[in-house]
C-alpha atoms as a PDB file:
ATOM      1  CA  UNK A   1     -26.470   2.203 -46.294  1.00  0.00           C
ATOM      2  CA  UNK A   2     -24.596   5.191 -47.828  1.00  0.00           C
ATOM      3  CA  UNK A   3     -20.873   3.918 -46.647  1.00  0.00           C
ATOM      4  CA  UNK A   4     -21.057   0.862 -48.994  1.00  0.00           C
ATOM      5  CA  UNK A   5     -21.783   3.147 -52.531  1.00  0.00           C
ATOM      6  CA  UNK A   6     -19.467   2.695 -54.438  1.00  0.00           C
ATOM      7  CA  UNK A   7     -18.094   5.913 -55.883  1.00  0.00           C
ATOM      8  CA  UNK A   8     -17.575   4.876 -59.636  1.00  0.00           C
ATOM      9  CA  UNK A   9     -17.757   1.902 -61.649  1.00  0.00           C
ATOM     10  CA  UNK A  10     -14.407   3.027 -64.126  1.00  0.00           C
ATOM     11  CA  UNK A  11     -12.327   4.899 -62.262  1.00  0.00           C
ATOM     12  CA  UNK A  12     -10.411   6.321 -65.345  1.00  0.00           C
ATOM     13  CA  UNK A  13     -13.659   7.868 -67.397  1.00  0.00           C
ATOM     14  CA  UNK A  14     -15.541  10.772 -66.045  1.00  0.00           C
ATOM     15  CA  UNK A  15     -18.793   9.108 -64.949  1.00  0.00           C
ATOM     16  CA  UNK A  16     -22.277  10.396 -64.777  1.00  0.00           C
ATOM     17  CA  UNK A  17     -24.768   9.213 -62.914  1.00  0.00           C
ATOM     18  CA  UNK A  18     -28.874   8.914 -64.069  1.00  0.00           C
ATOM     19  CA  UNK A  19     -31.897   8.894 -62.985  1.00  0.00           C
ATOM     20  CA  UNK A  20     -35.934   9.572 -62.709  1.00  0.00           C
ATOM     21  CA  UNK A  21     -38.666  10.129 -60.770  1.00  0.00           C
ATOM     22  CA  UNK A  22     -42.323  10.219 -60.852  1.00  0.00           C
ATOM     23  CA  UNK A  23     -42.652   7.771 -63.739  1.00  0.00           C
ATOM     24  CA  UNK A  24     -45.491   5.601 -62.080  1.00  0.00           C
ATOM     25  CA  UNK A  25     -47.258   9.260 -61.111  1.00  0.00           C
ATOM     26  CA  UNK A  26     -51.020   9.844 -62.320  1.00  0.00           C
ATOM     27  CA  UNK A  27     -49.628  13.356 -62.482  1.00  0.00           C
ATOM     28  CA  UNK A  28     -47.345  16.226 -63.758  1.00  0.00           C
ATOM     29  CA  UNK A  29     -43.827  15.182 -65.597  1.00  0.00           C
ATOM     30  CA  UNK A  30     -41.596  12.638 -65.197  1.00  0.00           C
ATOM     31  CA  UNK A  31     -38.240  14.331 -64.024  1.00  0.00           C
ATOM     32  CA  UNK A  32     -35.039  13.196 -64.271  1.00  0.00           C
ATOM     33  CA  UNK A  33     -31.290  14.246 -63.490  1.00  0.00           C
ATOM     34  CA  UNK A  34     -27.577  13.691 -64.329  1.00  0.00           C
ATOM     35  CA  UNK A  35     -24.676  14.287 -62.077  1.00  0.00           C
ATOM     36  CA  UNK A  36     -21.293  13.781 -62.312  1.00  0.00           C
ATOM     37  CA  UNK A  37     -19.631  14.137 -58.938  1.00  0.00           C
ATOM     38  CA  UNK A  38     -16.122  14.499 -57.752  1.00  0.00           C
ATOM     39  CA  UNK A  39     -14.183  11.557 -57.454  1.00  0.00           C
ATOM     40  CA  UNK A  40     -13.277  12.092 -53.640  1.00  0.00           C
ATOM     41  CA  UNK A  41     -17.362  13.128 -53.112  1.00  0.00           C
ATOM     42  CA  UNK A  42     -18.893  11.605 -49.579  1.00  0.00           C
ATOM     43  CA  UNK A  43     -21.829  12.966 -47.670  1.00  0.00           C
ATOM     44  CA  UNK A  44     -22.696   9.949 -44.638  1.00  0.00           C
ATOM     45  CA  UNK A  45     -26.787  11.019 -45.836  1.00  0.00           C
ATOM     46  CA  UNK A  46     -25.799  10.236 -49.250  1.00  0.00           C
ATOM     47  CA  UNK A  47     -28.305   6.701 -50.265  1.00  0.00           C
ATOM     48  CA  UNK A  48     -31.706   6.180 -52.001  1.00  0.00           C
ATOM     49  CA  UNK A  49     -33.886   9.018 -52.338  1.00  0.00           C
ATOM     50  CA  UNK A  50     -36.468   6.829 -51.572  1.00  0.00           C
ATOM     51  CA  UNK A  51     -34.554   5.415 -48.496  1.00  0.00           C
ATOM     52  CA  UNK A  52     -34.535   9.029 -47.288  1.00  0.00           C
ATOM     53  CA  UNK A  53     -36.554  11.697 -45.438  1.00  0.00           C
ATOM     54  CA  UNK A  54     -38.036  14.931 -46.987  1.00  0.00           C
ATOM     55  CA  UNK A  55     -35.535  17.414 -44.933  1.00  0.00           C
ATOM     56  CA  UNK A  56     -32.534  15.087 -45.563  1.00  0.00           C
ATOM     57  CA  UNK A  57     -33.131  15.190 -49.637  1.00  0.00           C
ATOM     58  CA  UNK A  58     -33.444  18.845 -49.131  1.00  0.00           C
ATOM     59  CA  UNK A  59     -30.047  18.971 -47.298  1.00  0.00           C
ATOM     60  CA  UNK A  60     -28.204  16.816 -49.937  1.00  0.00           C
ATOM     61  CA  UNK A  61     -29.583  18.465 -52.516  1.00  0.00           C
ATOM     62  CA  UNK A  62     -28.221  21.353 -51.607  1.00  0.00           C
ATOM     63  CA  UNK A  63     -24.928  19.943 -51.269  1.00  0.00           C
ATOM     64  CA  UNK A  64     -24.558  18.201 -54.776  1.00  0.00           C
ATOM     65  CA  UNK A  65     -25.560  21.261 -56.695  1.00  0.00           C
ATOM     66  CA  UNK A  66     -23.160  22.947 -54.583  1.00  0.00           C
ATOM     67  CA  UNK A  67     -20.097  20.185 -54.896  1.00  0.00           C
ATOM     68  CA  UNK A  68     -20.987  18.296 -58.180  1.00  0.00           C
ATOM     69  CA  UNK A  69     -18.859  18.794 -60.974  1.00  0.00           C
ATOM     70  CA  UNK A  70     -21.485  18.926 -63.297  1.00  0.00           C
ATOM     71  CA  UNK A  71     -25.664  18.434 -62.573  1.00  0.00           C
ATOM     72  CA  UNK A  72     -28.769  19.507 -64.492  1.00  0.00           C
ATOM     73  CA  UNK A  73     -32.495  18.763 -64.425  1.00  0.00           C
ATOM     74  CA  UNK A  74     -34.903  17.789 -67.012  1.00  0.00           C
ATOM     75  CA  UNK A  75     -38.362  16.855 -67.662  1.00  0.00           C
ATOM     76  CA  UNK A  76     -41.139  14.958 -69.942  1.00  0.00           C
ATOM     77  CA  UNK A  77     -44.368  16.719 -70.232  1.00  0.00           C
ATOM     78  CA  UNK A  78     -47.573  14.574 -69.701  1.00  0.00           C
ATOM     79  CA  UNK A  79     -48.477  14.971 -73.488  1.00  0.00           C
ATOM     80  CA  UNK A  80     -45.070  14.031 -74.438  1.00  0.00           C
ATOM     81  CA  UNK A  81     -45.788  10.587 -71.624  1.00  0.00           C
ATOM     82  CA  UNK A  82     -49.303  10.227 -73.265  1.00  0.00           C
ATOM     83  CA  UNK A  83     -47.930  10.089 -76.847  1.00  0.00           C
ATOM     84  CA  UNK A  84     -44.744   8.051 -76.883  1.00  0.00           C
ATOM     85  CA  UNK A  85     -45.398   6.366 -73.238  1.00  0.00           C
ATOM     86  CA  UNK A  86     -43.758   6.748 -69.967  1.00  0.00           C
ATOM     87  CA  UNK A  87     -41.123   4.523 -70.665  1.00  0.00           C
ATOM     88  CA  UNK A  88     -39.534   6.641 -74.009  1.00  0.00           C
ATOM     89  CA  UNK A  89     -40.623   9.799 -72.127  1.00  0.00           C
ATOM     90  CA  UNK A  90     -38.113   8.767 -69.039  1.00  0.00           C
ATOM     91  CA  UNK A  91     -35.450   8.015 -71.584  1.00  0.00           C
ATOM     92  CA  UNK A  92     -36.169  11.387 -73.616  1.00  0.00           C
ATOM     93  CA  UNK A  93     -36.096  13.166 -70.002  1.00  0.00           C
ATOM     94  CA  UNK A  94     -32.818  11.832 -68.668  1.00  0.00           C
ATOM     95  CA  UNK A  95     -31.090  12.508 -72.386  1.00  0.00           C
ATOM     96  CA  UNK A  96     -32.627  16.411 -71.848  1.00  0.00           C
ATOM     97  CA  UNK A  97     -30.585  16.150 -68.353  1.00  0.00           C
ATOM     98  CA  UNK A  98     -27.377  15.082 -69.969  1.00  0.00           C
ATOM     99  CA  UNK A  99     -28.217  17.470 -72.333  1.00  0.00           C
ATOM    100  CA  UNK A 100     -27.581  19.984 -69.737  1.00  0.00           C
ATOM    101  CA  UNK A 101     -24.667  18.866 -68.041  1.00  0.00           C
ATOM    102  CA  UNK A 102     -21.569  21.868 -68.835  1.00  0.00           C
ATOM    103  CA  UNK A 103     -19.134  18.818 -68.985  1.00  0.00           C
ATOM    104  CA  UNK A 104     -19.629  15.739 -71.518  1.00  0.00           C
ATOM    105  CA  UNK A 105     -19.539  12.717 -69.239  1.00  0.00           C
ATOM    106  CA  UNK A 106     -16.908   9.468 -70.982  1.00  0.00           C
ATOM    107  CA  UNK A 107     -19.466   6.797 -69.037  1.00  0.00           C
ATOM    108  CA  UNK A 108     -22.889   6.659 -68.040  1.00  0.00           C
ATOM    109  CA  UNK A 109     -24.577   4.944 -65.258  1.00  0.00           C
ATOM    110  CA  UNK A 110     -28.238   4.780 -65.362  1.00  0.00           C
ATOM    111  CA  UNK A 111     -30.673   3.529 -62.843  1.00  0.00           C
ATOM    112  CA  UNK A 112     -32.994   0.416 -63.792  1.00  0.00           C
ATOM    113  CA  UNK A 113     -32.579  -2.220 -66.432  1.00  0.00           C
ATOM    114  CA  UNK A 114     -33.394  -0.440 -69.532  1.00  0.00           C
ATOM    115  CA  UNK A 115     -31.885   2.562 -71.486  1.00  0.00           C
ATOM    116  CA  UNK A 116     -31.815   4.240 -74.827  1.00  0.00           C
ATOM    117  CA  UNK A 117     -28.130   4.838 -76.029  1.00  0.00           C
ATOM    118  CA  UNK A 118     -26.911   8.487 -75.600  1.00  0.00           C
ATOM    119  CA  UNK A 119     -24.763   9.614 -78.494  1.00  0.00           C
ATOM    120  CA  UNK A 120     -21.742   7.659 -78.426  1.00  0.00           C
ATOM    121  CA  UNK A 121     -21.103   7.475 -74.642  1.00  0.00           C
ATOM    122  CA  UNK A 122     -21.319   4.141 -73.262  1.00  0.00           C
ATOM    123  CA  UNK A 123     -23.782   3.570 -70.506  1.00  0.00           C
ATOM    124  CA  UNK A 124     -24.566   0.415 -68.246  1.00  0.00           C
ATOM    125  CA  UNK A 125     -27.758  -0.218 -66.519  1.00  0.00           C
ATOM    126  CA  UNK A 126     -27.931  -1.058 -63.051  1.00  0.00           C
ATOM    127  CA  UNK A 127     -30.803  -2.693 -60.999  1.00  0.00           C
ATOM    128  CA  UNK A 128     -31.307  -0.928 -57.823  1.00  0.00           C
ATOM    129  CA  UNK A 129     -28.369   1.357 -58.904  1.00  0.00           C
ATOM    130  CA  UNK A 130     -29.618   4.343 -56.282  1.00  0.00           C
ATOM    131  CA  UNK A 131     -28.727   2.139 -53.377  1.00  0.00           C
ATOM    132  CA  UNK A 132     -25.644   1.010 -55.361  1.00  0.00           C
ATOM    133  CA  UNK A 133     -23.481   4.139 -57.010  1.00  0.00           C
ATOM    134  CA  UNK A 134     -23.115   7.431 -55.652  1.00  0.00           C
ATOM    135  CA  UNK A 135     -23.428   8.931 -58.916  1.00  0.00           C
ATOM    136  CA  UNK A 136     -26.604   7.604 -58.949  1.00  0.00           C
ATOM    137  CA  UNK A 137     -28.050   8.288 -55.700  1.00  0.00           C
ATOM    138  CA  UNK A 138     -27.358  11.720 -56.411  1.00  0.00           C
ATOM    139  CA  UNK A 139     -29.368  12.049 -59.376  1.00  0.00           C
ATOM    140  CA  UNK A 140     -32.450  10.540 -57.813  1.00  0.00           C
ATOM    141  CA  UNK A 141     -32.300  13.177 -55.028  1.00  0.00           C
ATOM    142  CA  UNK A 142     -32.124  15.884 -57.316  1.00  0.00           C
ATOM    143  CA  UNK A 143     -34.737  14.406 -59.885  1.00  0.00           C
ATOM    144  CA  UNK A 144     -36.686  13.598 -56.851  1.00  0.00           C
ATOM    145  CA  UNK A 145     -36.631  17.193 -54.772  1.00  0.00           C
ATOM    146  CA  UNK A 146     -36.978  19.092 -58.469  1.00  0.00           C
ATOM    147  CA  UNK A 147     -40.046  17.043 -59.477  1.00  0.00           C
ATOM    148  CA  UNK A 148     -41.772  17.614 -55.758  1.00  0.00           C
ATOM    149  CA  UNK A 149     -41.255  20.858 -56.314  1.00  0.00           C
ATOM    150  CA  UNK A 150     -42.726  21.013 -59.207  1.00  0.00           C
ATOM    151  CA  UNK A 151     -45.989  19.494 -57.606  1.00  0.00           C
ATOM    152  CA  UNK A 152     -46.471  21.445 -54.722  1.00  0.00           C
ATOM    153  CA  UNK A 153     -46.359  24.700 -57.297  1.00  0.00           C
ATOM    154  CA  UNK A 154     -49.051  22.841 -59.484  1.00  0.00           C
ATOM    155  CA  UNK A 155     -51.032  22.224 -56.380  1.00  0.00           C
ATOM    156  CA  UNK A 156     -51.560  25.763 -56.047  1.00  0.00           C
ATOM    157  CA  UNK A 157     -53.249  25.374 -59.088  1.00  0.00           C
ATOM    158  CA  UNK A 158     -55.252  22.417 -58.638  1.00  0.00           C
ATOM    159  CA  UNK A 159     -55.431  21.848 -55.076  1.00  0.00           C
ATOM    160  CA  UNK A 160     -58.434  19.188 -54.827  1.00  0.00           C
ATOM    161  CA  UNK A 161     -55.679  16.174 -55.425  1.00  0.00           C
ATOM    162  CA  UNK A 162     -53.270  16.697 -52.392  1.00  0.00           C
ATOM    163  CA  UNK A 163     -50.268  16.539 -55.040  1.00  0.00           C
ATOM    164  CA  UNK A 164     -47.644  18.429 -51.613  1.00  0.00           C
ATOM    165  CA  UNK A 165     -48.917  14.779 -49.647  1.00  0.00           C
ATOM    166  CA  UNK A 166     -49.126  12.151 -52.657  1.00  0.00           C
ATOM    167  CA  UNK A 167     -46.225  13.690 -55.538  1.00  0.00           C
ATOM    168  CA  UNK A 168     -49.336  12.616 -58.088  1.00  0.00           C
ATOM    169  CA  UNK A 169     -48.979   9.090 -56.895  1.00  0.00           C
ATOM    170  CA  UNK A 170     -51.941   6.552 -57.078  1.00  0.00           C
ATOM    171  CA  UNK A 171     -53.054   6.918 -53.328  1.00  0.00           C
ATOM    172  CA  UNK A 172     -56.457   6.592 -52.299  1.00  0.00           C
ATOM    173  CA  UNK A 173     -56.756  10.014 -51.382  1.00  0.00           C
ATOM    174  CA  UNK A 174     -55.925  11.096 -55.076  1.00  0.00           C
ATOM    175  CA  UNK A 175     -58.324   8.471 -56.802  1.00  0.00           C
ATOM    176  CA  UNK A 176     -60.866   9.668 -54.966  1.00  0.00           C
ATOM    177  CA  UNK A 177     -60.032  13.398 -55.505  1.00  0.00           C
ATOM    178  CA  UNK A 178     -60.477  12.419 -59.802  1.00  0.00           C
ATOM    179  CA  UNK A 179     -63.360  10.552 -58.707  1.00  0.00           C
ATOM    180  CA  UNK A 180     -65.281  14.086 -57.439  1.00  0.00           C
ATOM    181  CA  UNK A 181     -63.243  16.467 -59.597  1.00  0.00           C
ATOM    182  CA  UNK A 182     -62.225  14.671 -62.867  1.00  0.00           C
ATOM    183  CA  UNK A 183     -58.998  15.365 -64.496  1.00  0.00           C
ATOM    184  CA  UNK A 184     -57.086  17.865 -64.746  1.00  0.00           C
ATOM    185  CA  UNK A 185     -54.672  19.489 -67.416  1.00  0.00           C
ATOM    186  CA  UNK A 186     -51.725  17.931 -66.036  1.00  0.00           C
ATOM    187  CA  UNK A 187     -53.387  14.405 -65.198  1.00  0.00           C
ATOM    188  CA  UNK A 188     -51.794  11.731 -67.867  1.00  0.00           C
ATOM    189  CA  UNK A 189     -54.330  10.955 -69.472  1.00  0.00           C
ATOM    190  CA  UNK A 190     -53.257   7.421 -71.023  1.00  0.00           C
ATOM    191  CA  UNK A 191     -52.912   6.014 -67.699  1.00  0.00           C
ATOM    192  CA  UNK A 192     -55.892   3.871 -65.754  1.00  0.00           C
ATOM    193  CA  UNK A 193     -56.549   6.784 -63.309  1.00  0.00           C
ATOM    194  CA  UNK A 194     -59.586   4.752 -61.848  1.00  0.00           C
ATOM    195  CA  UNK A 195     -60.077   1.281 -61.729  1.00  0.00           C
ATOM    196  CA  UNK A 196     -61.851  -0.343 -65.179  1.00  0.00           C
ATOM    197  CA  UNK A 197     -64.930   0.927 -65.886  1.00  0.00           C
ATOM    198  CA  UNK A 198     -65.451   4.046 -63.798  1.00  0.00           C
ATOM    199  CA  UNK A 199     -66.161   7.176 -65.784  1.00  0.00           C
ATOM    200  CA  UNK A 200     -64.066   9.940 -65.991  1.00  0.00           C
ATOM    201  CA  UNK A 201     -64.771  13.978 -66.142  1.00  0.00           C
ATOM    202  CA  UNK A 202     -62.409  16.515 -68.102  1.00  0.00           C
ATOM    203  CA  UNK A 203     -62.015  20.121 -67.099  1.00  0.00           C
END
């Protein structure tokens, strides 16, 4: 739960924390943030954006942006995912968000097991790190809430695929939406969207 994150991993550098969201998505960007918080930062809420309910995301969200020493948001098209893969893309997207940050960070801490160096800062990866580091489970809210925003604005667009329920997630509902409608301009197109061997349509 949120009491046992631990608020930084070396207490003398000015940490960041990283991370993404949406990067298995059929759909729309792959977000991801950067935060560095302060160190005395605690909100009980604070865990896992996944962990976490729609309205309680919304209400730390607000709070970080508000409290964080630094944040910022970035993003990976899905033709920059289709041509150099999701897994580049994520790293190109969270290097965009510390990119943004107003203040350099000394230390990174990035979510998952795999990263692409940032300049000179030193980074470690960390399994699970959203349920781990504070740092971290702030980014994930923020890439989290950014990126579902993103979606329900493109579902105005494209509103056959449900993208305010499913985030452009492989649910049934969705599948079956490219099934009847075929892709559209934001689908990625170098991922299976249907199982092997179904036929897809292009708008």
């Amino acid at each position: 739960m949120a009491n046992f994150l631990l608020p930084f991993h070396q207490p003398d550098r000015l940490e960041a924390g990283c991370d993404e969201a949406g990067r298995g998505c059929l759909a729309g960007p792959v977000y991801a943030a950067a935060v560095i918080l302060p160190p005395d930062f605690y909100h009980p809420l604070l865990n896992d954006s996944k962990q976490m309910t729609e309205s309680q995301r919304e209400t730390l969200r607000a709070v970080i942006e508000q409290n964080a020493l630094a944040w910022a948001v970035a993003r990976a098209e899905p033709e920059e995912i289709d041509r150099i893969n999701i897994l580049h893309a994520s790293f190109l997207a969270m290097h965009r968000a510390l990119d943004g940050l107003a203040t350099r960070p000394e230390f990174i801490l990035v979510d998952g097991n795999r990263f692409r160096s940032y300049r000179d800062v030193p980074h470690l990866c960390v399994v699970k790190g959203d349920g781990k580091y504070a740092a971290i489970a702030a980014a994930s809210i923020l890439a989290k809430t950014h990126r579902d925003e993103e979606m329900q604005r493109l579902a105005d667009q494209f509103p056959h695929y449900d993208w305010p329920t499913n985030k452009g997630y492989p649910t049934a509902a969705h599948r079956e939406a490219i099934r009847q409608y075929g892709l559209s301009p934001h689908h990625r197109k170098s991922f299976r969207q249907l199982p092997q061997g179904e036929q897809l349509a292009f708008f």
